[in-house]
N, C-alpha and C. Protein backbone atom coordinates (compact mmCIF):
# COMPACT_ATOMS: atom_id res chain seq x y z
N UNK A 1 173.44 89.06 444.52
CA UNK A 1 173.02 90.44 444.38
C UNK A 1 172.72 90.98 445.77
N UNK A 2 173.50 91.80 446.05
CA UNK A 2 172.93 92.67 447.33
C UNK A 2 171.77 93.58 447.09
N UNK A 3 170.97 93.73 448.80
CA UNK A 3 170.24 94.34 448.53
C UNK A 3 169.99 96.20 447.71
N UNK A 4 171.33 96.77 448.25
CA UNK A 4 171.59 97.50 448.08
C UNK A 4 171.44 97.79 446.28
N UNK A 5 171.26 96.79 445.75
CA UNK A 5 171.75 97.24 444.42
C UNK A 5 169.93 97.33 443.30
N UNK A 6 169.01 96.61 443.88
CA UNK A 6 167.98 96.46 443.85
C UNK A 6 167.54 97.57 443.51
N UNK A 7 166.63 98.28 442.45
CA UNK A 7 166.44 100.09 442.07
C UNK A 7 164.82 100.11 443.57
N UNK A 8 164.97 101.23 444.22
CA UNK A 8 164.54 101.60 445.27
C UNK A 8 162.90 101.61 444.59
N UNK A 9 162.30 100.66 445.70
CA UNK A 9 160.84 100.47 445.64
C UNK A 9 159.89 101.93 445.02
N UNK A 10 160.15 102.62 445.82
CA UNK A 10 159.26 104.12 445.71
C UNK A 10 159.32 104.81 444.47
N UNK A 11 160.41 104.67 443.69
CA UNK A 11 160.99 105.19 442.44
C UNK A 11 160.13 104.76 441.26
N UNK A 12 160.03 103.32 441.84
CA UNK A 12 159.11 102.43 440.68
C UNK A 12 157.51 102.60 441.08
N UNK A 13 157.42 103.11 442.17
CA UNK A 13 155.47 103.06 442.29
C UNK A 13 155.17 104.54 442.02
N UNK A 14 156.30 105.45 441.97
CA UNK A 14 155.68 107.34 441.55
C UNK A 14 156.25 106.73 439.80
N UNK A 15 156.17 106.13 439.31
CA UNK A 15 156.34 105.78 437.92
C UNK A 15 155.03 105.11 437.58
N UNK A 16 154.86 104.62 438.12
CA UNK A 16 152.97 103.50 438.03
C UNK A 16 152.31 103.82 438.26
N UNK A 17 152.11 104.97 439.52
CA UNK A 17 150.64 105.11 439.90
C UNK A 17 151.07 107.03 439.60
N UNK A 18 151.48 107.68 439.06
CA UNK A 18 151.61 109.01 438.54
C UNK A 18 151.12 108.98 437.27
N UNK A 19 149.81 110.12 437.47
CA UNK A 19 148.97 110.31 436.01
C UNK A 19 149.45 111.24 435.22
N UNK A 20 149.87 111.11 434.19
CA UNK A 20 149.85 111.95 433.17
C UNK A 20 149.32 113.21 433.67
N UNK A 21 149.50 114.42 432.60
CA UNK A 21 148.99 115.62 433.35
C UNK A 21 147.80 115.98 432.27
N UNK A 22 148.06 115.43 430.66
CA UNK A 22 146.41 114.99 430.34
C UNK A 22 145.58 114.12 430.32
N UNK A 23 145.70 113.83 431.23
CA UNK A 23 144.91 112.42 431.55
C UNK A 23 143.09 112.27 431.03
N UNK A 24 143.27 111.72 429.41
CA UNK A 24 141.52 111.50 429.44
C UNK A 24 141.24 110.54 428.56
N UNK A 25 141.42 109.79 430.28
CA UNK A 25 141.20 107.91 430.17
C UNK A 25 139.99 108.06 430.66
N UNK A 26 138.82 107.96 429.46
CA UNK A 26 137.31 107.44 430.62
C UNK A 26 137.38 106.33 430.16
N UNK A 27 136.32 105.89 430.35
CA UNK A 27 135.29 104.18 429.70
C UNK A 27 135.32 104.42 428.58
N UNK A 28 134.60 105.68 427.66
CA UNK A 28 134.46 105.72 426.50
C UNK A 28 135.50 105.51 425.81
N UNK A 29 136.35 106.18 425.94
CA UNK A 29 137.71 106.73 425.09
C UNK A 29 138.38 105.42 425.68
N UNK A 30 138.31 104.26 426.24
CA UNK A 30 139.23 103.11 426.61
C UNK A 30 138.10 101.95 425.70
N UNK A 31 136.94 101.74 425.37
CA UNK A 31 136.37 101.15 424.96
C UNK A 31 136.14 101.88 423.25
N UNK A 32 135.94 102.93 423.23
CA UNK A 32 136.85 103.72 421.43
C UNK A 32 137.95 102.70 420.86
N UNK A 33 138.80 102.84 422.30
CA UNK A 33 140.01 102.48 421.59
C UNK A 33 140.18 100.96 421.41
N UNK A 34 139.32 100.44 422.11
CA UNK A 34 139.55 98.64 421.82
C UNK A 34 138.84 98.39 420.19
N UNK A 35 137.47 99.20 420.75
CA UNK A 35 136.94 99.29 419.04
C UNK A 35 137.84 99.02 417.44
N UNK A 36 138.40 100.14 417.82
CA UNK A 36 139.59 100.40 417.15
C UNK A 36 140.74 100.05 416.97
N UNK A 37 141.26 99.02 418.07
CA UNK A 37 142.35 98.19 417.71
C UNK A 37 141.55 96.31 417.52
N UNK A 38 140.37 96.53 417.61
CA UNK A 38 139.44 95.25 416.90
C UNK A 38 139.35 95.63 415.46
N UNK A 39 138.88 96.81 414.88
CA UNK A 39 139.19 96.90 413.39
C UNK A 39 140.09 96.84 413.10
N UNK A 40 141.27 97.32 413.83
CA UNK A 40 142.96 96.91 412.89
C UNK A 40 143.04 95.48 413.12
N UNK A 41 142.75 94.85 413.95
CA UNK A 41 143.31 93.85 413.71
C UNK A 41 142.36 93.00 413.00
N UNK A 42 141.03 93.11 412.71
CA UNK A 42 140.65 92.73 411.37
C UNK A 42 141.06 92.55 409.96
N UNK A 43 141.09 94.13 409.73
CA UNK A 43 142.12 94.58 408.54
C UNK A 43 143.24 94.08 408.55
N UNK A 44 143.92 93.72 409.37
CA UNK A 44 145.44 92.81 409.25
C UNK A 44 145.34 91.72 408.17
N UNK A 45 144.05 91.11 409.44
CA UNK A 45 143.60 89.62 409.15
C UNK A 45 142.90 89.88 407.43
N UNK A 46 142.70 90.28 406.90
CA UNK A 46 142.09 90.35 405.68
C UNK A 46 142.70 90.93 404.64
N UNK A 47 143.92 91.58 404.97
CA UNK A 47 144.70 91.97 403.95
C UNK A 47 146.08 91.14 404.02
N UNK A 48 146.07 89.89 405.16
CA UNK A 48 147.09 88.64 405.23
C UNK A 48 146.26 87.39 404.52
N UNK A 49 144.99 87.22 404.38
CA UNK A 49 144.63 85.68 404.16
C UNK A 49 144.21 86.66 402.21
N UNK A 50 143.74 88.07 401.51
CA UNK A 50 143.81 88.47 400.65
C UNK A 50 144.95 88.27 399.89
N UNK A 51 146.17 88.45 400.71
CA UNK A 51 147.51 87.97 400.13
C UNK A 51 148.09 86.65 400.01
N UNK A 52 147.69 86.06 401.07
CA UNK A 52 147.82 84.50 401.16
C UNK A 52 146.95 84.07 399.56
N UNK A 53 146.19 84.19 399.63
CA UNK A 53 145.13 83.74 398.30
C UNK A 53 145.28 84.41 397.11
N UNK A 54 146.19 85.16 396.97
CA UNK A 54 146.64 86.01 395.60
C UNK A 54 148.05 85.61 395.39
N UNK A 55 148.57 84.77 396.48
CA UNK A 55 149.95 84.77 396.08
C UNK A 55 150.72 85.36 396.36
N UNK A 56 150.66 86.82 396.81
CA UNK A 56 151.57 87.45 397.45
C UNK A 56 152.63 87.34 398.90
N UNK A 57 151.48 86.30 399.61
CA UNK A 57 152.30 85.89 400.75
C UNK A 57 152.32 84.44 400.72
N UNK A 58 153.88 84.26 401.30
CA UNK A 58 153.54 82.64 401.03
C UNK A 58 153.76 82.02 402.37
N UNK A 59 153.49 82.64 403.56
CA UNK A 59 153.78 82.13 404.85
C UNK A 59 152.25 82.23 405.80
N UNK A 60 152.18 81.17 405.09
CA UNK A 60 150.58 80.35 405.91
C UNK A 60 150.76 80.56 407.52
N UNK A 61 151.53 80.44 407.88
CA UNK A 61 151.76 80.43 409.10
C UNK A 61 151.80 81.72 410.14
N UNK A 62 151.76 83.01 409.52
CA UNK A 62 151.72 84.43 409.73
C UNK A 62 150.29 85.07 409.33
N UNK A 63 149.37 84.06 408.27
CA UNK A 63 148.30 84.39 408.28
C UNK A 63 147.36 83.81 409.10
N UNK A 64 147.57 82.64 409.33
CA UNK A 64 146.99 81.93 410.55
C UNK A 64 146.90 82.42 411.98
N UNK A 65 148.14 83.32 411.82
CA UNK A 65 148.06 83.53 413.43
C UNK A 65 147.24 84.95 413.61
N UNK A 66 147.13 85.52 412.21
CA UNK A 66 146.28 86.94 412.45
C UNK A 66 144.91 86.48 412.58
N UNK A 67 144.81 85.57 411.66
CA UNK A 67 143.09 85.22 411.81
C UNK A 67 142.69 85.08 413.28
N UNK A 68 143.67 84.10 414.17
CA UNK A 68 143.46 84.18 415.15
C UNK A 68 143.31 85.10 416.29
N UNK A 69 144.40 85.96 416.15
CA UNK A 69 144.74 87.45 416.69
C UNK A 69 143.24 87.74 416.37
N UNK A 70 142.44 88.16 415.34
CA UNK A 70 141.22 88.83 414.66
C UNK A 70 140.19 88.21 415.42
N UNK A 71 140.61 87.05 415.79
CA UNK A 71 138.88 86.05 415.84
C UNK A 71 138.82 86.08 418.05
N UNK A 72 140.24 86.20 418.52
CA UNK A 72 140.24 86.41 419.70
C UNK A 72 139.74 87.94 420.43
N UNK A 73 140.39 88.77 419.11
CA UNK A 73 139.67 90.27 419.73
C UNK A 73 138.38 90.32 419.32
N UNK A 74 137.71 89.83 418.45
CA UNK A 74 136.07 90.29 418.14
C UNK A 74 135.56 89.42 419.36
N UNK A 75 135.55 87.94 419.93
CA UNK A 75 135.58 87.42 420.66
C UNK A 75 135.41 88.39 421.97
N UNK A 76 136.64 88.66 422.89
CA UNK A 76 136.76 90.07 423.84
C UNK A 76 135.56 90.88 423.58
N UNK A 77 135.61 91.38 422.61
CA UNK A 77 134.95 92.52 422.39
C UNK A 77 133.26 92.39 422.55
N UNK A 78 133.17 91.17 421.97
CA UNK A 78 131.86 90.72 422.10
C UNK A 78 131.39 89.95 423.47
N UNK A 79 132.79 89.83 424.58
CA UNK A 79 132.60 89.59 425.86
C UNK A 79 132.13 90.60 426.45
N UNK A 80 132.82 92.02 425.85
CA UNK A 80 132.88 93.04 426.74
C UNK A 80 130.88 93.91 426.74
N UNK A 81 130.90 93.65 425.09
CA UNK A 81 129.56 93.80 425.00
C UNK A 81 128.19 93.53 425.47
N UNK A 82 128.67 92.04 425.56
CA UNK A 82 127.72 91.32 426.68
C UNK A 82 127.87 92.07 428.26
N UNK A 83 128.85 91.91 428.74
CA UNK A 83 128.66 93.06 430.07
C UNK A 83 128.17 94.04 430.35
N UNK A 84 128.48 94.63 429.19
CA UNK A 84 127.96 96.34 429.36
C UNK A 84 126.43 95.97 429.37
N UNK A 85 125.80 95.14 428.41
CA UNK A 85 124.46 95.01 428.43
C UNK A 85 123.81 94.58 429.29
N UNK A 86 124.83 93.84 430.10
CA UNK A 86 123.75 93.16 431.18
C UNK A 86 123.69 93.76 432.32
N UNK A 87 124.95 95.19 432.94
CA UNK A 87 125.06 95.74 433.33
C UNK A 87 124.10 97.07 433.15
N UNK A 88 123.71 97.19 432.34
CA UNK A 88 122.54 98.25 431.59
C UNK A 88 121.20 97.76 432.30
N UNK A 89 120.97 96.18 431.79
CA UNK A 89 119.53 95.89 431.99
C UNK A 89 119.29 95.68 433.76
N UNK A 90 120.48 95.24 434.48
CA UNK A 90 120.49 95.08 436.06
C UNK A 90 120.36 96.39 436.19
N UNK A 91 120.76 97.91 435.76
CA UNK A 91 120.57 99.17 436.26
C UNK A 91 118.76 99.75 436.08
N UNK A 92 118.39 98.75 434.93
CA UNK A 92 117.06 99.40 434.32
C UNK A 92 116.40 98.97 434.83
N UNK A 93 116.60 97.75 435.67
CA UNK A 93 115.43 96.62 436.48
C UNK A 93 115.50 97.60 438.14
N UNK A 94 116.44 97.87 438.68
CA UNK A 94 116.65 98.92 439.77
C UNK A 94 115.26 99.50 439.71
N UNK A 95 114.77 99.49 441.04
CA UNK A 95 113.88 100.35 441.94
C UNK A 95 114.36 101.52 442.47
N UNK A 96 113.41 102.65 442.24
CA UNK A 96 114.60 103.46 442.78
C UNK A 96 113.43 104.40 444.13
């Protein structure tokens, strides 16, 4: 492969680092949204092992992996929780 054929560096970084023109990414609305893809993937997990156990699904192996999917994001989430809190109580201990 010549170099020449390589798609031009600059093309690909005004693609990555160019914001949207509504851009409203805070903390909140990025931590909303994990919220929220921790309840779906709950609900996955509970309407796959509901079916697994009713009979409706018979691939153990697709429910297993949601439980996991489920049990790794509450996990995260409850990492992320711990931060924020301890990040809270280091701001509240601050002298000011």
């Amino acid at each position: 492969m010549k170099i020449d054929q390589i798609p031009a560096i600059e093309s690909f970084a005004q693609k990555t680092t160019s914001k949207p023109e509504n851009d409203n990414t805070s903390f909140g609305n990025i931590l909303s949204d994990a919220i929220k893809n921790t309840n779906q993937t709950e609900s996955d997990d509970v309407a796959q092992t509901v079916g697994l156990l009713s009979g409706d699904v018979n691939d153990l192996h697709t429910t297993m992996i949601a439980m996991e999917k489920a049990d790794i994001s509450l996990q995260f989430t409850m990492q992320i929780r711990n931060k924020i809190l301890d990040a809270y109580k280091e701001v509240m201990s601050m002298q000011v």
